[in-house]
N, C-alpha and C. Protein backbone atom coordinates (compact mmCIF):
# COMPACT_ATOMS: atom_id res chain seq x y z
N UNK A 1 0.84 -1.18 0.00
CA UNK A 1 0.00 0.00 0.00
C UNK A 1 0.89 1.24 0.00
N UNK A 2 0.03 1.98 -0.70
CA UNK A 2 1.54 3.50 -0.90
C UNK A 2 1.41 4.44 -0.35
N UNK A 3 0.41 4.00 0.78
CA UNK A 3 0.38 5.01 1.95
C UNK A 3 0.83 4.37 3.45
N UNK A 4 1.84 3.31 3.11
CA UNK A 4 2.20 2.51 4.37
C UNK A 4 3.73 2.98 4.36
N UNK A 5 4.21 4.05 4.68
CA UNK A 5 5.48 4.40 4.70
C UNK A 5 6.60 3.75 6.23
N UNK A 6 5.64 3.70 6.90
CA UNK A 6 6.49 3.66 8.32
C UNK A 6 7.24 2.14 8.74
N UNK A 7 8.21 2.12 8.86
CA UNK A 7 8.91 0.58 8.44
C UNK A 7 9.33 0.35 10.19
N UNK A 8 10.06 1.23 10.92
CA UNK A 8 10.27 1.07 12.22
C UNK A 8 9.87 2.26 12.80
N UNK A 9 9.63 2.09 14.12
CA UNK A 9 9.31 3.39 14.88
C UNK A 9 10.30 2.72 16.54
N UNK A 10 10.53 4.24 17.05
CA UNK A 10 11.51 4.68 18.28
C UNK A 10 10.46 5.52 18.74
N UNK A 11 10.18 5.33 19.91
CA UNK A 11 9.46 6.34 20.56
C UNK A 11 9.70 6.83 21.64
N UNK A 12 8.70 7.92 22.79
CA UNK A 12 9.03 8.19 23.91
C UNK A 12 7.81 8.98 24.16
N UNK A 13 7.07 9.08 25.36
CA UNK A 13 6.22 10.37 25.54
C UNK A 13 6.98 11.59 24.97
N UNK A 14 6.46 12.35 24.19
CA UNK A 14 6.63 13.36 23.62
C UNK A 14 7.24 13.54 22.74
N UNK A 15 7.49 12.66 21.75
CA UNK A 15 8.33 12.60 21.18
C UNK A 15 8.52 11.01 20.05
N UNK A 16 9.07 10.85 18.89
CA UNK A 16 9.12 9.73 17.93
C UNK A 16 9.99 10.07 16.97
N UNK A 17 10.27 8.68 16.87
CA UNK A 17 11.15 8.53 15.29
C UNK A 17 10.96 7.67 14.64
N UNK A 18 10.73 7.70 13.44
CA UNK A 18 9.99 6.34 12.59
C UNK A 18 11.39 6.76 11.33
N UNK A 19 11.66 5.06 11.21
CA UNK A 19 12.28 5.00 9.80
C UNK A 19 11.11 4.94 8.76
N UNK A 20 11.01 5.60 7.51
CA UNK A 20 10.12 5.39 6.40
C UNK A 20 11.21 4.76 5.38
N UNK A 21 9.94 4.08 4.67
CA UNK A 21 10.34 3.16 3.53
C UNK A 21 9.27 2.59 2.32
N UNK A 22 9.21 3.49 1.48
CA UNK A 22 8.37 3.76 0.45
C UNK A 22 7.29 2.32 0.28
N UNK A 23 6.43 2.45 -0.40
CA UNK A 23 5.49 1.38 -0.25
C UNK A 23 5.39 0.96 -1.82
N UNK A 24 4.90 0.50 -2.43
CA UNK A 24 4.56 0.21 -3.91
C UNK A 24 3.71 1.42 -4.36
N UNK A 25 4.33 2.34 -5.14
CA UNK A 25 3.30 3.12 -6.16
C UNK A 25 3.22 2.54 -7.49
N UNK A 26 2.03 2.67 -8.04
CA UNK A 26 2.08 2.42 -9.50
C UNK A 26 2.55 3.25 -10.57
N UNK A 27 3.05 4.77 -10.25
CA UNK A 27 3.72 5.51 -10.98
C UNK A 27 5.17 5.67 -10.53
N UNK A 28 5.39 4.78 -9.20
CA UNK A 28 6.61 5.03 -8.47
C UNK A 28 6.82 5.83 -7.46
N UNK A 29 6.18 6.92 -7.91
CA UNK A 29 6.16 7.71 -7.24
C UNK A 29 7.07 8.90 -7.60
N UNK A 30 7.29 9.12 -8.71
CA UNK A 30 8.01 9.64 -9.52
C UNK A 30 7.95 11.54 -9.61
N UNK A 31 6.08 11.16 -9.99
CA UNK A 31 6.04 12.41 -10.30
C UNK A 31 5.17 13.63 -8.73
N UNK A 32 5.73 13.37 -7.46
CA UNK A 32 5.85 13.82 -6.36
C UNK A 32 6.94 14.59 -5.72
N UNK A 33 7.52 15.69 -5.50
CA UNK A 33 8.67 15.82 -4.66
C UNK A 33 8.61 15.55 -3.31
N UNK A 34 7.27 15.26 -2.77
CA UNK A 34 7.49 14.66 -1.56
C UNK A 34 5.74 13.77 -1.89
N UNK A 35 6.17 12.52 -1.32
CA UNK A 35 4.79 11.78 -2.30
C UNK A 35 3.51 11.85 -1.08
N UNK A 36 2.22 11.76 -1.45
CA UNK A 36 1.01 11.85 -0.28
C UNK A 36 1.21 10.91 1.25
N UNK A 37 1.25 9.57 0.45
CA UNK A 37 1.85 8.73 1.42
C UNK A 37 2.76 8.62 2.36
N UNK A 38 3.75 9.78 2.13
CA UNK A 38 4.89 9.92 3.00
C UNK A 38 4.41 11.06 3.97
N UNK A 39 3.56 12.01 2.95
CA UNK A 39 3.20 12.88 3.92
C UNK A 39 2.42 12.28 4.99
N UNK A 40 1.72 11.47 4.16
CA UNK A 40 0.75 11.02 5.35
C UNK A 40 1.02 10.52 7.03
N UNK A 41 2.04 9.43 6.65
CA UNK A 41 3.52 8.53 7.38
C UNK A 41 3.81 9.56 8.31
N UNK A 42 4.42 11.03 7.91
CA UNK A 42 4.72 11.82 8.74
C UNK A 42 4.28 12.27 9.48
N UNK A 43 2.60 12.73 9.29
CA UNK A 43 1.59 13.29 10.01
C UNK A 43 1.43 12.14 11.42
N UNK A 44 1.31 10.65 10.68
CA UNK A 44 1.04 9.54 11.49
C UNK A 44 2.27 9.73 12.90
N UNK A 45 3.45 9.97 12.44
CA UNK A 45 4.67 9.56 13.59
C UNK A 45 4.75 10.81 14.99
N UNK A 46 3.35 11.89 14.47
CA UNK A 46 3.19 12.68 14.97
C UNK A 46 2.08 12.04 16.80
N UNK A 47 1.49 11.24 16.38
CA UNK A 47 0.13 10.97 16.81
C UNK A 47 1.22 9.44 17.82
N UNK A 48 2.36 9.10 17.28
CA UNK A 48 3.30 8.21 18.13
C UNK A 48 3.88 8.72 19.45
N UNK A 49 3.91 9.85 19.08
CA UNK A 49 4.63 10.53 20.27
C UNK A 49 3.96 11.22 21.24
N UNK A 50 2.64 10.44 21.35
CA UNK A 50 1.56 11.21 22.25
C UNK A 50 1.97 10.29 23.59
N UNK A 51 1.64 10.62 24.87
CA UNK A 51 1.95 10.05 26.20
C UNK A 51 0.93 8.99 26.47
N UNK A 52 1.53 8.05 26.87
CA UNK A 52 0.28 6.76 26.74
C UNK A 52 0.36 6.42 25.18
N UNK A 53 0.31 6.09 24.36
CA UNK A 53 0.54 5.93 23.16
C UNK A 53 0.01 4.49 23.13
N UNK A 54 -1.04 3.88 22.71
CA UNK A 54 -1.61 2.54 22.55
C UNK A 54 -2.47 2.38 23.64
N UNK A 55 -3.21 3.03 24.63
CA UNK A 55 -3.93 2.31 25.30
C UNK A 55 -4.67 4.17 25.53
N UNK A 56 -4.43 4.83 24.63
CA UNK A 56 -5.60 6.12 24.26
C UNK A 56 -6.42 5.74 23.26
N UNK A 57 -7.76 6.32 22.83
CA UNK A 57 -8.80 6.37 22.52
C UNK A 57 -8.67 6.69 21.10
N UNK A 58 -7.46 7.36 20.68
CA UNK A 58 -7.44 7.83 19.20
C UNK A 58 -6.93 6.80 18.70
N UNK A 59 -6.44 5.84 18.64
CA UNK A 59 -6.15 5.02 17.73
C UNK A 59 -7.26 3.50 17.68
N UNK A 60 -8.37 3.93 17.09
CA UNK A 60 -9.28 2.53 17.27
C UNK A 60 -10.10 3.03 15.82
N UNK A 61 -10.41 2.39 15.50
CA UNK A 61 -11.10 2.34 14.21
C UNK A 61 -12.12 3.29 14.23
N UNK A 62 -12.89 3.66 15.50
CA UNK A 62 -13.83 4.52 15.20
C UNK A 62 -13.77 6.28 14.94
N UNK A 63 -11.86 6.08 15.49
CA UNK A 63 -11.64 7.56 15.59
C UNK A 63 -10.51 7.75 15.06
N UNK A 64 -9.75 8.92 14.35
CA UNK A 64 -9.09 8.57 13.36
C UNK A 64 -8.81 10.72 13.88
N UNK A 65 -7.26 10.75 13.56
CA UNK A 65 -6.62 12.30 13.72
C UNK A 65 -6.70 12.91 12.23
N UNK A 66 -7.49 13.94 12.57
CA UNK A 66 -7.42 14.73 10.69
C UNK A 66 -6.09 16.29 11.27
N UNK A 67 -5.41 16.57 10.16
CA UNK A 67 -4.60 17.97 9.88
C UNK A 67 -5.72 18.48 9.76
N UNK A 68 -5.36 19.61 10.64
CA UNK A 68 -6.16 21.08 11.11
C UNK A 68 -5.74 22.41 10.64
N UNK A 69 -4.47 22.28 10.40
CA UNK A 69 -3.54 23.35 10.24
C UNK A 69 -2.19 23.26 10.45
N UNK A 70 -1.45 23.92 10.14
CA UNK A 70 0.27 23.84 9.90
C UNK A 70 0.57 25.43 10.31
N UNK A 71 1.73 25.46 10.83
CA UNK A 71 2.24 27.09 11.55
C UNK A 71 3.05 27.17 10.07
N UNK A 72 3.94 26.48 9.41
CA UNK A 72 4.89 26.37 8.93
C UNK A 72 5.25 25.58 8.33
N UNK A 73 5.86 25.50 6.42
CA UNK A 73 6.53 24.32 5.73
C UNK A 73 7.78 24.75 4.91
N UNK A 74 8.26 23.73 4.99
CA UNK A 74 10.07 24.08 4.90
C UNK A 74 10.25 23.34 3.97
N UNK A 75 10.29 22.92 2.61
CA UNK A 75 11.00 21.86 1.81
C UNK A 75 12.63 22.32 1.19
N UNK A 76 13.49 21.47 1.38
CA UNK A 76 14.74 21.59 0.85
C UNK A 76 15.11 20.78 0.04
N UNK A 77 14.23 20.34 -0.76
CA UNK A 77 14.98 19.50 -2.10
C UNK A 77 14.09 17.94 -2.08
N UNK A 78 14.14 17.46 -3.01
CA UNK A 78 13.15 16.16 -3.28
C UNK A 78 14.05 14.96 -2.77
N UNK A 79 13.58 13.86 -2.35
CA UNK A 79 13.91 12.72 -1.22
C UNK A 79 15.23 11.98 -2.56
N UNK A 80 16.02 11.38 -2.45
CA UNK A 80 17.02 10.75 -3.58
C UNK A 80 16.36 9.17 -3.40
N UNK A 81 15.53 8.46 -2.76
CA UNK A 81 14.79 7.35 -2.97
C UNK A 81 15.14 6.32 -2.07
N UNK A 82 16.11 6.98 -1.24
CA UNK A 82 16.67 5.93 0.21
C UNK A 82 15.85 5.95 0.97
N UNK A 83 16.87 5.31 2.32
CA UNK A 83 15.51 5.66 3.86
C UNK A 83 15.68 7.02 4.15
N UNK A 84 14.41 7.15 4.75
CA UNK A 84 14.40 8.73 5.38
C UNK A 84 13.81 8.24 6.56
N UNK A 85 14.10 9.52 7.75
CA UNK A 85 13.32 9.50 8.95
C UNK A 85 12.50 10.28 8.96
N UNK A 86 11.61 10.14 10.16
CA UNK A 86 10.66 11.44 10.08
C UNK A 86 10.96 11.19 11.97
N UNK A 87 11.35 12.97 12.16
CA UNK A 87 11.26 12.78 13.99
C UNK A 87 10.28 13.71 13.85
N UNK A 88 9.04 13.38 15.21
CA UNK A 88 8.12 14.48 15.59
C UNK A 88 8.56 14.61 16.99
N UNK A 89 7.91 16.07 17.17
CA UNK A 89 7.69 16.43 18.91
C UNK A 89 6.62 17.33 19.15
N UNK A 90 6.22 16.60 20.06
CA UNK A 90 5.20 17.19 20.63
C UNK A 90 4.98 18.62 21.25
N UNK A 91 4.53 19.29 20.98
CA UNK A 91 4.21 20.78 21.56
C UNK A 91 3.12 20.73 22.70
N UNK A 92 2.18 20.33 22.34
CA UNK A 92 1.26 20.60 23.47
C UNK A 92 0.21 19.54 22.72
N UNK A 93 -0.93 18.62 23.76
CA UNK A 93 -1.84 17.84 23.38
C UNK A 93 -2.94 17.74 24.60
N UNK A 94 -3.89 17.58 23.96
CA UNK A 94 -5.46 17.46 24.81
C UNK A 94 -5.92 16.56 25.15
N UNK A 95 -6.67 16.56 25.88
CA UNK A 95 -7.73 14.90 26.32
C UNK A 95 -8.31 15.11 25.32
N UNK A 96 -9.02 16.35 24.86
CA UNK A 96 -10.04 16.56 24.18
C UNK A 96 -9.70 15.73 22.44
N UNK A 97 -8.43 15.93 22.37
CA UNK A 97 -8.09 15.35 20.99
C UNK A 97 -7.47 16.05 19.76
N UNK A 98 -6.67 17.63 20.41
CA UNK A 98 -6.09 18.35 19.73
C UNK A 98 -4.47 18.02 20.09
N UNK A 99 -4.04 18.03 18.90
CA UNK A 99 -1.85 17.65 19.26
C UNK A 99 -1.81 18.61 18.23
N UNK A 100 -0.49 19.41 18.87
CA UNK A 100 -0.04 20.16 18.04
C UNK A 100 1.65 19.68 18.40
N UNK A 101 2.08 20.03 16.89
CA UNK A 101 3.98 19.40 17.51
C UNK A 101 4.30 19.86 15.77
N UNK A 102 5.95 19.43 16.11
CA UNK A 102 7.25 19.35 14.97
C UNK A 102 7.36 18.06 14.02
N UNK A 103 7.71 18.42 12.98
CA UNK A 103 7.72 17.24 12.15
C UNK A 103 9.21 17.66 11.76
N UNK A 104 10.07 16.87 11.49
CA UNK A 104 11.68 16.99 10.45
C UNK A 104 11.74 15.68 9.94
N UNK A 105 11.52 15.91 8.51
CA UNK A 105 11.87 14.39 7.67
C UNK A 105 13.40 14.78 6.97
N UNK A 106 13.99 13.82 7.43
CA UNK A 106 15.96 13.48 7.20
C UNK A 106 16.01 12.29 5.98
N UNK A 107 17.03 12.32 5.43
CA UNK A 107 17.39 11.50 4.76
C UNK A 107 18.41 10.54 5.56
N UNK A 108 19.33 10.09 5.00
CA UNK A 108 19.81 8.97 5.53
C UNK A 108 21.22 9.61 5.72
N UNK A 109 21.56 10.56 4.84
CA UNK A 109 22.67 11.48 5.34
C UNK A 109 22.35 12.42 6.42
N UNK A 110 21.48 12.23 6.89
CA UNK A 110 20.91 13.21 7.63
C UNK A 110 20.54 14.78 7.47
N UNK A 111 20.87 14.81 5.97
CA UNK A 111 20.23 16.36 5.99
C UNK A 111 18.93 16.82 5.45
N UNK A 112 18.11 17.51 6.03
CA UNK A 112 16.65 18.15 6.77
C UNK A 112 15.65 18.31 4.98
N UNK A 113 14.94 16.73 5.17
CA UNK A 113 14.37 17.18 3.16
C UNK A 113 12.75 18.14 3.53
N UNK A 114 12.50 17.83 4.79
CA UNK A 114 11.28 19.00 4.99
C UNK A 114 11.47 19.36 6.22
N UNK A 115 10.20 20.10 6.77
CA UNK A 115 10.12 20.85 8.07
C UNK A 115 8.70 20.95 8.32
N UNK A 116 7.70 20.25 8.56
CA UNK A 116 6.29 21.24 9.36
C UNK A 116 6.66 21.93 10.48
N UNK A 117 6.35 22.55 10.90
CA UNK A 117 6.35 23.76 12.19
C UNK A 117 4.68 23.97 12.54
N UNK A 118 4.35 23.34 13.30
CA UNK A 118 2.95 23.50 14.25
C UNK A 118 2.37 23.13 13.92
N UNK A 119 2.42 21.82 13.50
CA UNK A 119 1.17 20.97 12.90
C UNK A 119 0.10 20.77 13.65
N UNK A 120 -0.69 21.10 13.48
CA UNK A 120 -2.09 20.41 14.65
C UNK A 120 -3.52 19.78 14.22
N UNK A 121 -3.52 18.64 14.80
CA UNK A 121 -4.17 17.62 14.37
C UNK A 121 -5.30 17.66 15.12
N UNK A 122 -6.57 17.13 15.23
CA UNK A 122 -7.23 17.18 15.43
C UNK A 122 -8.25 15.87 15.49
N UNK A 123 -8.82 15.09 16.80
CA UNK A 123 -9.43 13.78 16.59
C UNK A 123 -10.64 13.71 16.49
N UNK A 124 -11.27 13.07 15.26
CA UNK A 124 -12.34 13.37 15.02
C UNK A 124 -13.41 12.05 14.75
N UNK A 125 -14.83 11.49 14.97
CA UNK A 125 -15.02 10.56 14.53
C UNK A 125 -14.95 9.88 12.99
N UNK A 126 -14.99 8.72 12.75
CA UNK A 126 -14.30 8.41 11.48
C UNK A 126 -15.56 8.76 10.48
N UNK A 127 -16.21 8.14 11.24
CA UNK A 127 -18.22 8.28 9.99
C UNK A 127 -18.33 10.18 9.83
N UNK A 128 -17.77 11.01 10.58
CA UNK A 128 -17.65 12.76 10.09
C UNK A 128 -17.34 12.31 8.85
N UNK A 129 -15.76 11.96 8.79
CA UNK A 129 -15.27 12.26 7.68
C UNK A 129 -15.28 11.59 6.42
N UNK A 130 -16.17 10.31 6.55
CA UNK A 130 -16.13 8.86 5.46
C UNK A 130 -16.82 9.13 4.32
N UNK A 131 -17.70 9.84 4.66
CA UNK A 131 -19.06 10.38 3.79
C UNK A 131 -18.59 11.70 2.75
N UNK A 132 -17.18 12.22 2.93
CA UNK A 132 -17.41 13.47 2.55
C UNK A 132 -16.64 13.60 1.53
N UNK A 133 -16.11 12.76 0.84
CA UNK A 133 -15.59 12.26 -0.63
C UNK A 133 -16.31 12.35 -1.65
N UNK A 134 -17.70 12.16 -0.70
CA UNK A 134 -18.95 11.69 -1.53
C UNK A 134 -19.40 13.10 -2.63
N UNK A 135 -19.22 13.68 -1.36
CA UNK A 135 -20.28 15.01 -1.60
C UNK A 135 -19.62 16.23 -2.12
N UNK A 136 -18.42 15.98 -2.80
CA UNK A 136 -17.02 17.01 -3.15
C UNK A 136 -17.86 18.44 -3.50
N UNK A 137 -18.85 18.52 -4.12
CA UNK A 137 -19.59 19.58 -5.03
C UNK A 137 -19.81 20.58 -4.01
N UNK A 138 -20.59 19.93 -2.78
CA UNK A 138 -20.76 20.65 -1.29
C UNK A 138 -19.53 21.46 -0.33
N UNK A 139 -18.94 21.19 -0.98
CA UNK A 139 -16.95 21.82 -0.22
C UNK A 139 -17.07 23.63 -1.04
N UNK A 140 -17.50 23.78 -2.16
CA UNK A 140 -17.16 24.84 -3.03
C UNK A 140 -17.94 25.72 -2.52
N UNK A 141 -17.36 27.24 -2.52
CA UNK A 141 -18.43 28.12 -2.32
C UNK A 141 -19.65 28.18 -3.57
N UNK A 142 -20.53 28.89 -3.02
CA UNK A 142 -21.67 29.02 -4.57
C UNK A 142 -21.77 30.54 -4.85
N UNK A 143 -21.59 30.48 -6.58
CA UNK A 143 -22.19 31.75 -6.84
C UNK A 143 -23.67 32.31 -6.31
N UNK A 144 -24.52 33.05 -5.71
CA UNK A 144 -25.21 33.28 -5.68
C UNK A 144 -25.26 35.32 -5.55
N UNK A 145 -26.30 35.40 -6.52
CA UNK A 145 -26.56 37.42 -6.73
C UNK A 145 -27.93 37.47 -5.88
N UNK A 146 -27.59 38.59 -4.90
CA UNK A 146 -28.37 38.82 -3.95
C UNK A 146 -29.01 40.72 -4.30
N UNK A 147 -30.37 40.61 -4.03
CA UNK A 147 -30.49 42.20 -4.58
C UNK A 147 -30.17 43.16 -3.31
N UNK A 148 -29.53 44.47 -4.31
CA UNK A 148 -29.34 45.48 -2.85
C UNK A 148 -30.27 46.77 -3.24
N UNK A 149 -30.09 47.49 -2.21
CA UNK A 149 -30.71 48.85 -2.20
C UNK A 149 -29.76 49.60 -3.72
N UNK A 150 -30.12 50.77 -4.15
CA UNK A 150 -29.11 51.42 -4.97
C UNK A 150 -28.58 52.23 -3.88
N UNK A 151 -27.35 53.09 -4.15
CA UNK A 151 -26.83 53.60 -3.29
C UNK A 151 -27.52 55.26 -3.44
N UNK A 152 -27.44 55.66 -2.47
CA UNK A 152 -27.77 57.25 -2.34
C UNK A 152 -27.63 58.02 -3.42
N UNK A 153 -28.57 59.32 -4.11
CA UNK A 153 -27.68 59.68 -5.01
C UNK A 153 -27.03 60.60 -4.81
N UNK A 154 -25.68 60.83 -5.42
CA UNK A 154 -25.08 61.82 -4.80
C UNK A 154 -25.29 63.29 -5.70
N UNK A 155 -24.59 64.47 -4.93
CA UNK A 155 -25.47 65.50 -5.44
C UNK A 155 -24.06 66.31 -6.48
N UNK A 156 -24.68 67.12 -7.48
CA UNK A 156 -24.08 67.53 -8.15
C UNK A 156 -22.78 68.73 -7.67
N UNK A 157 -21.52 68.89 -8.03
CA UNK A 157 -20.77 69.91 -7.78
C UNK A 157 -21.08 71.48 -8.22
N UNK A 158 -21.10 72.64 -7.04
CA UNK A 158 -21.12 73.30 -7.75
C UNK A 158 -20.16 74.30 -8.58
N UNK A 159 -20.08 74.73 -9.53
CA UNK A 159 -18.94 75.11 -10.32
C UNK A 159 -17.56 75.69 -9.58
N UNK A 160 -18.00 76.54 -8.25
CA UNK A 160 -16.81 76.97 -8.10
C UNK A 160 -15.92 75.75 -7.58
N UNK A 161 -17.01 74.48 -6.88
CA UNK A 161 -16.03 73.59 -6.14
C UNK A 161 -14.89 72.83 -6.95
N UNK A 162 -15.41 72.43 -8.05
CA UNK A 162 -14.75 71.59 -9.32
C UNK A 162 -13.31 72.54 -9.24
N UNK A 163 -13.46 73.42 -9.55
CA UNK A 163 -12.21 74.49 -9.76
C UNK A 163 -11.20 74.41 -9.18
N UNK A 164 -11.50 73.91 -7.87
CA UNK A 164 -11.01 74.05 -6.98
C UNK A 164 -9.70 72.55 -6.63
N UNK A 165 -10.57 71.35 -7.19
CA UNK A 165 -9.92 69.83 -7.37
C UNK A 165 -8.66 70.03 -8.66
N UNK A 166 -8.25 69.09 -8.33
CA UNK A 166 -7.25 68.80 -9.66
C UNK A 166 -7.19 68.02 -10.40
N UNK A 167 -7.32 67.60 -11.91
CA UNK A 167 -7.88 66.84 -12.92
C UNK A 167 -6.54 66.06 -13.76
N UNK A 168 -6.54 65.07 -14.01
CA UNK A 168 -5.96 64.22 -14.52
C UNK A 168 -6.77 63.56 -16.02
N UNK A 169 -6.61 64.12 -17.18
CA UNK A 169 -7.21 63.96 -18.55
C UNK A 169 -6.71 63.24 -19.27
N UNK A 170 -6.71 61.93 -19.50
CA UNK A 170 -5.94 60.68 -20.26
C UNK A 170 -6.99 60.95 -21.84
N UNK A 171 -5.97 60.88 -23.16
CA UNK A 171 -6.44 60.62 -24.01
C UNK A 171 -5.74 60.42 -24.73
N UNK A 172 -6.30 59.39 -26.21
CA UNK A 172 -5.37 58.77 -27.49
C UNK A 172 -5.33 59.66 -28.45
N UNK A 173 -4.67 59.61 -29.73
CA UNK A 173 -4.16 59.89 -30.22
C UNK A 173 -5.69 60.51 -31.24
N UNK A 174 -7.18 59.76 -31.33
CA UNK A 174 -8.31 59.95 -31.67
C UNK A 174 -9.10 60.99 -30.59
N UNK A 175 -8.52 61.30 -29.88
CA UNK A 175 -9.58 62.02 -28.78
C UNK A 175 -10.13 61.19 -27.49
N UNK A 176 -9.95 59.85 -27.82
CA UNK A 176 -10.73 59.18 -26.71
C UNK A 176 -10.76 59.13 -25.59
C-alpha cells in the first residue's frame, strides 16, 4: 500500500522517530517531490509521540486524527529514494483530541528534506469524515446574486467647487 510508509518506529512520551520506507506506487512515485503517502507517514509519527501511546482512545477504528492546520513548511529539495526519517515532537496535546507538535523528515545522510512547524491535528469521529468524498460539489463556495438597495444619489458639484480639485485627462491619439 503506498500510503504505508512507516517501516520502524523509536518512541518516547513526547516525542518519535519512525524510519520510512516507500510502499509500492504504480507511478513510483516519480512524479511527487514529496509523495502523499509519505506525507501522510509523517503526520502519522506525529500521533506516536503522544503520552500513553496505545492504550488512548485515538487510535481505534472509530476515531481517526485529521490535519487542522500547519504554523509552517520548509521543503529543501526532493527525497534521492533511500531511507528517510521522520522525527516528531510534541508541543502541546489534549484529552479533548487536539496535538499540536514538529515534524523533520531526514534523509539517511541526515540532511533536513522538509520541516512542518505547528502541525495540529485534530481527533475526530471516522463516519464525520467517510461520507465526505462523496459530496465534493458541497466543499465549493456558490455563486449566488443577492439584490441590494441602490446607493444614495449623490449631489451635483457646484462650479466653483470643481475648480477648486485637480484633474488628470488621459487621451489617445483619436480624442478618446
Amino acid at each position: 500500500d503506498e500510503f504505508r510508509w512507516i517501516a520502524k518506529v523509536r518512541r518516547r512520551d513526547g516525542e518519535a522517530l519512525c524510519e520510512m520506507r516507500p510502499g509500492p506506487a504504480p507511478d513510483g512515485g516519480s512524479k511527487y517531490q514529496l509523495h502523499p503517502g509519505l506525507i501522510d507517514s509523517c503526520f502519522q509519527t506525529l500521533g506516536l509521540g503522544l503520552p500513553g501511546w496505545g492504550s488512548l482512545g485515538g487510535f481505534t477504528s472509530e476515531k481517526i486524527y485529521i490535519p487542522l492546520s500547519v504554523g509552517g513548511v520548509c521543503f529543501n529539495g526532493p527525497c534521492d529514494g533511500g531511507r528517510l526519517w521522520c522525527h516528531a515532537r510534541l508541543r502541546e496535546f489534549s484529552e479533548e483530541g487536539l496535538i499540536v507538535g514538529d515534524l523533520r523528515l531526514l534523509d539517511e545522510a541526515g540532511r533536513v528534506v522538509a520541516e512542518f512547524d505547528a502541525l495540529c491535528l485534530r481527533l475526530v469521529d471516522r463516519t464525520a469524515v467517510s461520507g465526505a468524498a462523496e459530496n465534493v460539489s458541497e466543499w465549493l463556495y456558490e455563486v449566488r446574486w443577492e439584490a441590494q438597495p441602490p446607493p444614495p444619489a449623490r449631489q451635483a458639484a457646484e462650479p466653483g467647487e470643481v475648480s477648486a480639485r485637480r484633474w488628470l485627462i488621459l487621451a489617445d491619439g483619436r480624442g478618446v
